[in-house]
Protein backbone atom coordinates (compact mmCIF):
# COMPACT_ATOMS: atom_id res chain seq x y z
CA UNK A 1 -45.19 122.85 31.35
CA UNK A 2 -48.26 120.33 30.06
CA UNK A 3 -47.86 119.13 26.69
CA UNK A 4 -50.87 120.83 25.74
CA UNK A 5 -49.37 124.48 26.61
CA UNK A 6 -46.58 123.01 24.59
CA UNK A 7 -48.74 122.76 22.00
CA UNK A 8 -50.29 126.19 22.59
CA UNK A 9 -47.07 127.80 22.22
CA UNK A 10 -46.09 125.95 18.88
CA UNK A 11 -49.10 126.63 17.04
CA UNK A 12 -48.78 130.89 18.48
CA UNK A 13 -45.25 130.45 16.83
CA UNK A 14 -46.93 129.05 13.67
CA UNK A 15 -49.51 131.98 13.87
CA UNK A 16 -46.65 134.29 14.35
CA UNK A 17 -45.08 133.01 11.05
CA UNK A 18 -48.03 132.84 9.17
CA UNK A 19 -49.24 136.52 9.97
CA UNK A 20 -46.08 137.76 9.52
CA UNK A 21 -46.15 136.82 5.55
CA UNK A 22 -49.40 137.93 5.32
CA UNK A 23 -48.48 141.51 6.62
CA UNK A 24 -45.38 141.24 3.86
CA UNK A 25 -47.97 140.60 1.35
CA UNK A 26 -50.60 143.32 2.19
CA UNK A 27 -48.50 146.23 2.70
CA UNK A 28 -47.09 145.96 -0.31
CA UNK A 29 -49.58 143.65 -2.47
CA UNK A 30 -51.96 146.74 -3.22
CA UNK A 31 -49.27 148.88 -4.37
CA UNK A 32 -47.64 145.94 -6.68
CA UNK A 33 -51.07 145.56 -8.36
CA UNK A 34 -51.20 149.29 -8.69
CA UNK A 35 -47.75 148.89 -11.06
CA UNK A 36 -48.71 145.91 -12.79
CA UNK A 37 -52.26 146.88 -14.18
CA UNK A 38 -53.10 149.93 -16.17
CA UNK A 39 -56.52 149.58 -14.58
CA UNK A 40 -56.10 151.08 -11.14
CA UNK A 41 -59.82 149.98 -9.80
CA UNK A 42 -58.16 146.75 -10.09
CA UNK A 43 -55.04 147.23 -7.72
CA UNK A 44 -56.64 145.30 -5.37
CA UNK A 45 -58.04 142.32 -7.05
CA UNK A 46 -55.13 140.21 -5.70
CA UNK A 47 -55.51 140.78 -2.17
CA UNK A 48 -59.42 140.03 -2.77
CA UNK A 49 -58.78 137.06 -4.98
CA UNK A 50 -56.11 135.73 -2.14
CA UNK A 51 -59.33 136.33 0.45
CA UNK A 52 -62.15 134.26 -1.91
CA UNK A 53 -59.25 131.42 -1.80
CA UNK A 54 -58.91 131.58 1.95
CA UNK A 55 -63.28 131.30 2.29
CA UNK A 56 -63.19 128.45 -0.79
CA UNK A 57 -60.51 126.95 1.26
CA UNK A 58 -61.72 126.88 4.50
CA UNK A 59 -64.25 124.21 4.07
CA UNK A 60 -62.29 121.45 2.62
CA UNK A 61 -59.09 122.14 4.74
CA UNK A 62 -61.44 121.22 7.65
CA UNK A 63 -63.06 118.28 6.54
CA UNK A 64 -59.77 117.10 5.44
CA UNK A 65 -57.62 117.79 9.09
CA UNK A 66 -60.72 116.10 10.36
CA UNK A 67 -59.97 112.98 8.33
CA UNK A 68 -56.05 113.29 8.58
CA UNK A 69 -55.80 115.36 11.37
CA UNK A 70 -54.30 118.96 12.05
CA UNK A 71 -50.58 118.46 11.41
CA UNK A 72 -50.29 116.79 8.38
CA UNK A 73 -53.20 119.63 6.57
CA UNK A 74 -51.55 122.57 7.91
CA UNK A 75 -48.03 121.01 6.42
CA UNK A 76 -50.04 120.49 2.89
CA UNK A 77 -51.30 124.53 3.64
CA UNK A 78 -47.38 125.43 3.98
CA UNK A 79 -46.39 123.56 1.22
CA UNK A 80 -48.56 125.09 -1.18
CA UNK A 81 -48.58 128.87 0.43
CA UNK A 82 -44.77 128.20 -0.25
CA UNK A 83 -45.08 127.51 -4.08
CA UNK A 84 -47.74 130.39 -4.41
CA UNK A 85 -45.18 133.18 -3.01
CA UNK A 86 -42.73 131.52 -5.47
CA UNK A 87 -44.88 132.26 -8.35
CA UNK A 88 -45.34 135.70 -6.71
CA UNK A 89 -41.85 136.59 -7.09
CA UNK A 90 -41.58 135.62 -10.29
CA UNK A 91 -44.97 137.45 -11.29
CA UNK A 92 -42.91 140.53 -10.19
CA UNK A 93 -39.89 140.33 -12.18
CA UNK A 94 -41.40 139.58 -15.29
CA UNK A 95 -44.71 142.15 -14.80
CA UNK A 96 -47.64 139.68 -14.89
CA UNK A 97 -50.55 140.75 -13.29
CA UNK A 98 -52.37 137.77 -14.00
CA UNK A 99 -49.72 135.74 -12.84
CA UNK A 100 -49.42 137.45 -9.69
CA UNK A 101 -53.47 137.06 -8.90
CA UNK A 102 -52.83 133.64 -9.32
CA UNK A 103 -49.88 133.44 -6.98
CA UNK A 104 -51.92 135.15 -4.57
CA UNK A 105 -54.90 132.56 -5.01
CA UNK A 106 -52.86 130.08 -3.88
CA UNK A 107 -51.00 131.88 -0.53
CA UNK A 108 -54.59 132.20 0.32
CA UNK A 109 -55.34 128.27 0.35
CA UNK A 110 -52.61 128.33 2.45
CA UNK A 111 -54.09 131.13 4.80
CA UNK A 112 -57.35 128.39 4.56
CA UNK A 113 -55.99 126.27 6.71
CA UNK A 114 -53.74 128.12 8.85
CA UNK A 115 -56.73 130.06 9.92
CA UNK A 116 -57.78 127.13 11.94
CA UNK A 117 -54.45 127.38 14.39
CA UNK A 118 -56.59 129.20 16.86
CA UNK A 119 -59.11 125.67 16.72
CA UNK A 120 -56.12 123.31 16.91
CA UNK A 121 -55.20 125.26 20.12
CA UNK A 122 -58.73 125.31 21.96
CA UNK A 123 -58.54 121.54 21.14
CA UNK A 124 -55.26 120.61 22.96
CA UNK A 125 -55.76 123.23 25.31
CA UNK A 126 -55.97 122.06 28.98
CA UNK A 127 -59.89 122.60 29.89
CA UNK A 128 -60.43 126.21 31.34
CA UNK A 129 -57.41 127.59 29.24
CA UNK A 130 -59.39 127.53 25.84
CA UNK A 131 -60.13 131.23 25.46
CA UNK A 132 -56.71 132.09 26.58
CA UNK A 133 -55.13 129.50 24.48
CA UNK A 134 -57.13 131.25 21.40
CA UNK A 135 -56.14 134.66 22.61
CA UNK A 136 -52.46 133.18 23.10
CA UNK A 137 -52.12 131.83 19.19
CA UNK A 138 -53.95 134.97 17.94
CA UNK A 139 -50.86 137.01 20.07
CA UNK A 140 -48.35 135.23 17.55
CA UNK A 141 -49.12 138.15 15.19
CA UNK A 142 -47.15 140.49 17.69
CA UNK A 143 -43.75 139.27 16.07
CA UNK A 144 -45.81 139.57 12.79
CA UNK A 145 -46.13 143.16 13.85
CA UNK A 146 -42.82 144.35 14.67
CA UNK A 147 -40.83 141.85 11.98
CA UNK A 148 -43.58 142.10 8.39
CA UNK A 149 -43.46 146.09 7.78
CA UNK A 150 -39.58 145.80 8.30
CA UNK A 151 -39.26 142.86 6.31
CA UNK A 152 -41.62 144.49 3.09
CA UNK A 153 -39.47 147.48 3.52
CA UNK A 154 -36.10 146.10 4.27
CA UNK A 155 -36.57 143.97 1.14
CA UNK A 156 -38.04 145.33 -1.28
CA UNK A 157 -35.17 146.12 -3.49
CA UNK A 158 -34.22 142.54 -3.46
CA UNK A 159 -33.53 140.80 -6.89
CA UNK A 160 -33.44 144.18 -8.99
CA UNK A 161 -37.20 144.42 -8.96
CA UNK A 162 -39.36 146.36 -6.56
CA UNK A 163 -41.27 144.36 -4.04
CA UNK A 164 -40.29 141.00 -5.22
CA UNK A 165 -37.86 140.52 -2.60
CA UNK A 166 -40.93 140.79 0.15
CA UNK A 167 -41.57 137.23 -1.55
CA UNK A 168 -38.72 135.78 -1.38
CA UNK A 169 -38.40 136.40 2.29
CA UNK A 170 -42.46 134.92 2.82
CA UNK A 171 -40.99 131.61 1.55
CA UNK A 172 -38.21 131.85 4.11
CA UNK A 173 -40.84 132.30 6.57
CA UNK A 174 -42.70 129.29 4.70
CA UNK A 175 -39.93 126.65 5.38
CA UNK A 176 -39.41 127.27 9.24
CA UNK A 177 -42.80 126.87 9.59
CA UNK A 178 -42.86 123.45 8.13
CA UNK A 179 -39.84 122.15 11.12
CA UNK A 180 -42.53 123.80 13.68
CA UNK A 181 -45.19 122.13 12.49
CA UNK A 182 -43.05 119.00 12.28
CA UNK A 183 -42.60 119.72 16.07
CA UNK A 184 -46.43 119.75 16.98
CA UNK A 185 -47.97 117.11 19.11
CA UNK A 186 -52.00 117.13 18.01
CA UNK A 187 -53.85 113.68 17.91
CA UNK A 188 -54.48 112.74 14.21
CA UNK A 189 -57.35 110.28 15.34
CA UNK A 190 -60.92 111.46 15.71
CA UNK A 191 -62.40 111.35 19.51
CA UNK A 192 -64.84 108.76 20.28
CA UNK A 193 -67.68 110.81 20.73
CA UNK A 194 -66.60 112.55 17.20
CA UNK A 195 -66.30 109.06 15.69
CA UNK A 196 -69.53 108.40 17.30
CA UNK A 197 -71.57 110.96 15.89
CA UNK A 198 -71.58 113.68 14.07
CA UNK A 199 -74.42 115.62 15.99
CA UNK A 200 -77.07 117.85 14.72
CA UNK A 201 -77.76 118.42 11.14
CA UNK A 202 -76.19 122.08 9.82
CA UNK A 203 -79.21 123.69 9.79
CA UNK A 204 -80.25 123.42 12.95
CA UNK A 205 -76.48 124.86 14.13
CA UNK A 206 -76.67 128.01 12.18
CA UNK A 207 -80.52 128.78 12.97
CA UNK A 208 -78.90 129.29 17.21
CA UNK A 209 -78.57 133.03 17.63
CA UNK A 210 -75.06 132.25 19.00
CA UNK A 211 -73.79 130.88 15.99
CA UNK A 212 -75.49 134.25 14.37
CA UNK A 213 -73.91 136.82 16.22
CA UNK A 214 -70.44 135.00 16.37
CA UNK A 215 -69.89 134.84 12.66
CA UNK A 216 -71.20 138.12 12.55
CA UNK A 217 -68.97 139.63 14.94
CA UNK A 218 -65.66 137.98 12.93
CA UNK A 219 -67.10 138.95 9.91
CA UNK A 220 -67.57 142.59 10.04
CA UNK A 221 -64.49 142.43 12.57
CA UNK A 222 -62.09 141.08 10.13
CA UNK A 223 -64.13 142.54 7.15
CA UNK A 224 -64.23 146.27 7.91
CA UNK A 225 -60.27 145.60 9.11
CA UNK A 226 -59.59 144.28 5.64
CA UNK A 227 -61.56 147.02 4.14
CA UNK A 228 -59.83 149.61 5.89
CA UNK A 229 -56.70 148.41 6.01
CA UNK A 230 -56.22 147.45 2.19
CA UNK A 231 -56.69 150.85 1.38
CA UNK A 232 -54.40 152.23 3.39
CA UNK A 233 -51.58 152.24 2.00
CA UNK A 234 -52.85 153.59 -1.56
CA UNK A 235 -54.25 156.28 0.48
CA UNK A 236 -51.70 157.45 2.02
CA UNK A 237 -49.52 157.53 -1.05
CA UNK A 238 -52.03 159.83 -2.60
CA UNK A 239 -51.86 161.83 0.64
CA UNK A 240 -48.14 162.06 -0.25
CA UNK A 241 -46.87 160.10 1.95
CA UNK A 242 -43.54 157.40 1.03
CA UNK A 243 -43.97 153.20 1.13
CA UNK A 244 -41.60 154.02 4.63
CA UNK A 245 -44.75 156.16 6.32
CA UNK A 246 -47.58 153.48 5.17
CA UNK A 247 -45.09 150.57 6.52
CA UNK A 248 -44.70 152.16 9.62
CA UNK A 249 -48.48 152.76 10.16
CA UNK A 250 -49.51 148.99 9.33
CA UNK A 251 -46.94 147.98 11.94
CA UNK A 252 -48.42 150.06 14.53
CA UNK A 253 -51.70 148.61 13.37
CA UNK A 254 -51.08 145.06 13.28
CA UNK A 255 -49.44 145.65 16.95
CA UNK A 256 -52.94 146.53 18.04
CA UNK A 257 -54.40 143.85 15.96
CA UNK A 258 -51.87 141.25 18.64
CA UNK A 259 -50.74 142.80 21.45
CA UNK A 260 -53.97 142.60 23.15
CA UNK A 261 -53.99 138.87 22.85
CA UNK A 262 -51.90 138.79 25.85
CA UNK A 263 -54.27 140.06 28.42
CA UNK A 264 -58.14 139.62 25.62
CA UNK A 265 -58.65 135.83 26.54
CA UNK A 266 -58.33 136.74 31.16
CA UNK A 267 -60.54 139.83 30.07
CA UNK A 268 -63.46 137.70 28.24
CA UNK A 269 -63.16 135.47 31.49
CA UNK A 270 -63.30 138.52 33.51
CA UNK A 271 -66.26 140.44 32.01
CA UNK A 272 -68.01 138.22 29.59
CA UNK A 273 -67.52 137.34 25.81
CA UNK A 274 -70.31 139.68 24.51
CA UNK A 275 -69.10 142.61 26.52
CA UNK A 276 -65.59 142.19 24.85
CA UNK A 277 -67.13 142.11 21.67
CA UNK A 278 -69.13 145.61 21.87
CA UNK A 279 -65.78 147.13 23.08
CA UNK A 280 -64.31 145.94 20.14
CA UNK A 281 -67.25 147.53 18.00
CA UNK A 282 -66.69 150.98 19.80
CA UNK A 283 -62.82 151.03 19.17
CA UNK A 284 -63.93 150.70 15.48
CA UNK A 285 -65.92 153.31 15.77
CA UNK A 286 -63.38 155.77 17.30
CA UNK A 287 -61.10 154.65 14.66
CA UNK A 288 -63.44 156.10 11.90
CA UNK A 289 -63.68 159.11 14.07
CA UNK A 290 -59.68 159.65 13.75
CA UNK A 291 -59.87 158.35 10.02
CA UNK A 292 -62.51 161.02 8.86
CA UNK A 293 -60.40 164.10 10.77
CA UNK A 294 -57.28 164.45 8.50
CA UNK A 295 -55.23 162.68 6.57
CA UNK A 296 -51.44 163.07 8.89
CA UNK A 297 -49.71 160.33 9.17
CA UNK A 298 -50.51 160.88 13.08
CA UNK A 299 -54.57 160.34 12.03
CA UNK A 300 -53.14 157.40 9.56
CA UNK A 301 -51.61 155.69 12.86
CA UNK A 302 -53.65 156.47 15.78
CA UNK A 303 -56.69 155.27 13.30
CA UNK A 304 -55.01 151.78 12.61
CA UNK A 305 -53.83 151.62 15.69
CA UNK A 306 -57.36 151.58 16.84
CA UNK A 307 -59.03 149.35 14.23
CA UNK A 308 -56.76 146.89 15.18
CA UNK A 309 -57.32 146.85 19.08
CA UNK A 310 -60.68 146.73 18.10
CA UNK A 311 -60.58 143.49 15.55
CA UNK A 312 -58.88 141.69 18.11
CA UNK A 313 -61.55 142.03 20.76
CA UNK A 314 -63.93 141.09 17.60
CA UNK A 315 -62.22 138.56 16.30
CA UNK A 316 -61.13 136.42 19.57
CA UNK A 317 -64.53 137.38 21.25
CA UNK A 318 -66.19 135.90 18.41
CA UNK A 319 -64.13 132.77 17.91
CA UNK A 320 -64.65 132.11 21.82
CA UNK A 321 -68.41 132.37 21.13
CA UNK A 322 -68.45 130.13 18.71
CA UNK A 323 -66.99 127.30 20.71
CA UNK A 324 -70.43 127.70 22.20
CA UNK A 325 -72.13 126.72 19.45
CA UNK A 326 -71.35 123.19 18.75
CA UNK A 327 -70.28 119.75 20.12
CA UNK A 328 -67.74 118.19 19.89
CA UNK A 329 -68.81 116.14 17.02
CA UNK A 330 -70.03 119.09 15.41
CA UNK A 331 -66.73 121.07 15.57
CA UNK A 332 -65.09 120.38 11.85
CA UNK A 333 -68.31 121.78 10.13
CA UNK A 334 -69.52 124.48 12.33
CA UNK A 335 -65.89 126.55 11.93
CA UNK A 336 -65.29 125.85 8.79
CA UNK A 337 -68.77 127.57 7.62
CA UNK A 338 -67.75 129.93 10.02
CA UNK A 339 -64.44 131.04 8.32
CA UNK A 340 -66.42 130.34 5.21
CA UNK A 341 -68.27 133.22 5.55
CA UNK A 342 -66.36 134.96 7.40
CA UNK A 343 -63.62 134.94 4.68
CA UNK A 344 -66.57 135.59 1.76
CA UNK A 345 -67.02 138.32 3.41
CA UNK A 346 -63.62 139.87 3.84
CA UNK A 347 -63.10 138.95 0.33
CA UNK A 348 -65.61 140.87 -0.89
CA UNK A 349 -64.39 144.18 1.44
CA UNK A 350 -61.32 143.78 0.42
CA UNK A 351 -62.59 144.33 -3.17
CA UNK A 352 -64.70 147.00 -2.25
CA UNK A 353 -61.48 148.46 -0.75
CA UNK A 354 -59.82 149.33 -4.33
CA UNK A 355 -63.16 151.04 -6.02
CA UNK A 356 -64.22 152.64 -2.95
CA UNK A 357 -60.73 154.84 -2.60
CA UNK A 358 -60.93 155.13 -6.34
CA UNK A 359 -64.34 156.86 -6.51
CA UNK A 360 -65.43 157.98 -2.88
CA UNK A 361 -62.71 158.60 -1.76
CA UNK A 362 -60.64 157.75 2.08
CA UNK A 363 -63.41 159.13 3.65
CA UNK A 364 -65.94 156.67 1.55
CA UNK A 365 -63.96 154.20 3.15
CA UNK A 366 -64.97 154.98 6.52
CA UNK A 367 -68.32 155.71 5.83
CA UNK A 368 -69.11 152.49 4.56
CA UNK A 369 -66.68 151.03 7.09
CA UNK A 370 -68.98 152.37 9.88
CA UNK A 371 -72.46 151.63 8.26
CA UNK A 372 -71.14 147.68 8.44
CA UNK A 373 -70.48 148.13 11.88
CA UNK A 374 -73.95 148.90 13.09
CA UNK A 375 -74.96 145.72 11.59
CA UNK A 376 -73.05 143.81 14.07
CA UNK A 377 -73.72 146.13 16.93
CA UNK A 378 -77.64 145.52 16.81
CA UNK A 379 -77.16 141.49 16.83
CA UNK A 380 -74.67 141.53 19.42
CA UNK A 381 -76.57 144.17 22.06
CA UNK A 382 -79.52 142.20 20.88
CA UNK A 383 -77.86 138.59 22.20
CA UNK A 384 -76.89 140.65 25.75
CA UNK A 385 -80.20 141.49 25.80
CA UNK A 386 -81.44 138.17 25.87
CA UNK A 387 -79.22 136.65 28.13
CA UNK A 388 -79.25 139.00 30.49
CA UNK A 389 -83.62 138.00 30.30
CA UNK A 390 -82.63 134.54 30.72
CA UNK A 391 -80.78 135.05 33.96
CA UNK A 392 -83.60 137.40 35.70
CA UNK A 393 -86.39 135.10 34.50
CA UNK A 394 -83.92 132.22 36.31
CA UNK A 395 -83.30 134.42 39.32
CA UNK A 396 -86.99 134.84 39.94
């Protein structure tokens, strides 16, 4: 096996790691706010805070990896995602909502710059493996899948306070991810032709309908997840459902969140990026379907279930049409705007998440959920149009 596939693999087990404290933390982060504020609008200010540190994040974590390169800034990422969850624990015992917001604020710097595994891999990739290597790293969230609801649940009763053992076992996951990372082979030295310039000016990036309707596509992807996701398991504790019901339906989600990342980088290659992307728009909008029909933990499931097939062909669609947007020497600024706004975005759904439940309702949720989605849905058919314009006007 080539170094770079090597590489590939690494980072996936890095993604794997790093998803699989993130599900820890949002199945039960919602619920812990719940308990530790008397103002339930606000249960799920700490998930949204931990999203506006992941956007705030994103930029300087890539200009810095760009100066020191990829392994050394995801280690700094680890190390301080590891003293966040720290602080988390301890936020628990002693019943400090503040304090826990502010642990969260800093596991989402760390989520900053582990958001940019899936770059790191289309860079060492071998050429004509970069959408599969993307899909590949993105697939690491299948062991996040089976192993985060078990691990919330399995340890929640840890340290004689509920939920702060899911924290203890996120720093577990913390340090093993610092001897991968130690094991990862990426060039710390800029390019030549990234040393030699830095390309066009931003403006003139963002302005190229591709750029457009790839941000657009991961952020209504991985907001309307987030959206629907967060409140989740709130509602189905007010459905009357136990913490053992909502774990299992976040696994089955975040299983069709990865799982598809086996075969969604050979199916982009197959049928085009744009195609992939309006499948993953109509999954979401079955899912709201299921969502709005009842409220058994069978329409809980199959609705996650598919919202999460459906980010995935979002999310790694959109990510592989980005890498169509810039040069080489362009790369470090156009993603990180990109997961800039992608992550203001989820931040702010995620927020929505809390009063939305609270006042509309689950079903608000979905409505407002599916209104989001037709935004996306016009650009991207839009894009197809166009291209599909380009190649008769080329033809003829």
């Amino acid at each position: 096996m080539s170094q770079g596939k090597v590489n590939v693999l690494l980072l996936a087990a890095c993604q794997a790691l790093a998803m699989t404290g993130n599900i820890v933390l949002f199945t039960t982060a919602a619920i812990v706010g719940n308990i530790l504020t008397e103002d339930k609008t606000l249960a799920t200010l700490p998930l949204a805070i931990q999203q506006a540190a992941t956007m705030v994040a994103t930029i300087p974590a890539s200009l810095m990896m760009r100066q020191v390169g990829r392994q050394a800034g995801f280690m700094v990422g680890v190390l301080i995602g590891l003293v966040g969850v720290s602080l988390g624990a301890y936020a628990i015992i002693t019943g400090q909502f503040s304090l826990f917001c502010l642990a969260t604020l800093l596991f989402g710097v760390f989520n900053g710059f582990a958001t940019f595994y899936r770059f790191a891999a289309a860079d060492v990739a071998p050429e004509g493996f970069r959408s599969q290597a993307i899909a590949f790293v993105v697939a690491g969230g299948i062991i996040a899948a089976l192993a985060g609801p078990s691990l919330a649940t399995w340890s929640k009763d840890w340290l004689g306070q509920e939920f702060a053992g899911g924290f203890v076992t996120i720093a577990l996951i913390q340090i093993i991810s610092l001897a991968l990372l130690a094991a990862v082979n990426i060039p710390t030295a800029l390019s030549e032709q990234e040393r030699k310039t830095e390309g066009r000016p931003l403006g003139a990036i963002v302005r190229q309908p591709v750029f457009i309707v790839a941000v657009l596509g991961s952020m209504v992807g991985y907001g309307v997840m987030a959206l629907v996701m967060t409140a989740t398991p709130l509602a189905m504790v007010g459905f009357s459902h136990d913490f053992a019901d909502a774990a299992t339906v976040i696994q089955w989600h975040v299983l069709g969140m990865f799982v598809p990342s086996l075969f969604t980088g050979y199916l982009i290659a197959r049928f085009g990026v744009l195609n992939i992307i309006l499948s993953g728009i109509l999954l979401n909008g079955f899912c709201f379907v299921v969502n709005l029909s009842g409220t058994h933990m069978l329409h809980f499931g199959g609705g996650l279930l598919l919202l999460g097939i459906g980010w995935n062909f979002m999310y790694v669609g959109s990510t592989t049409l980005l890498t169509e947007a810039y040069t080489p020497g362009e790369k470090a600024k156009t993603q990180a705007v990109h997961d800039f706004l992608m992550f203001a975005f989820v931040a702010f759904a995620t927020f929505l998440s809390g009063g939305l439940l609270n006042h509309w309702s689950w079903a608000g949720v979905n409505y407002v959920g599916a209104l989001m989605m037709l935004m996306v849905l016009s650009s991207t058919v839009w894009l197809r149009w166009q291209r599909s314009r380009s190649v008769v006007k080329t033809l003829v």
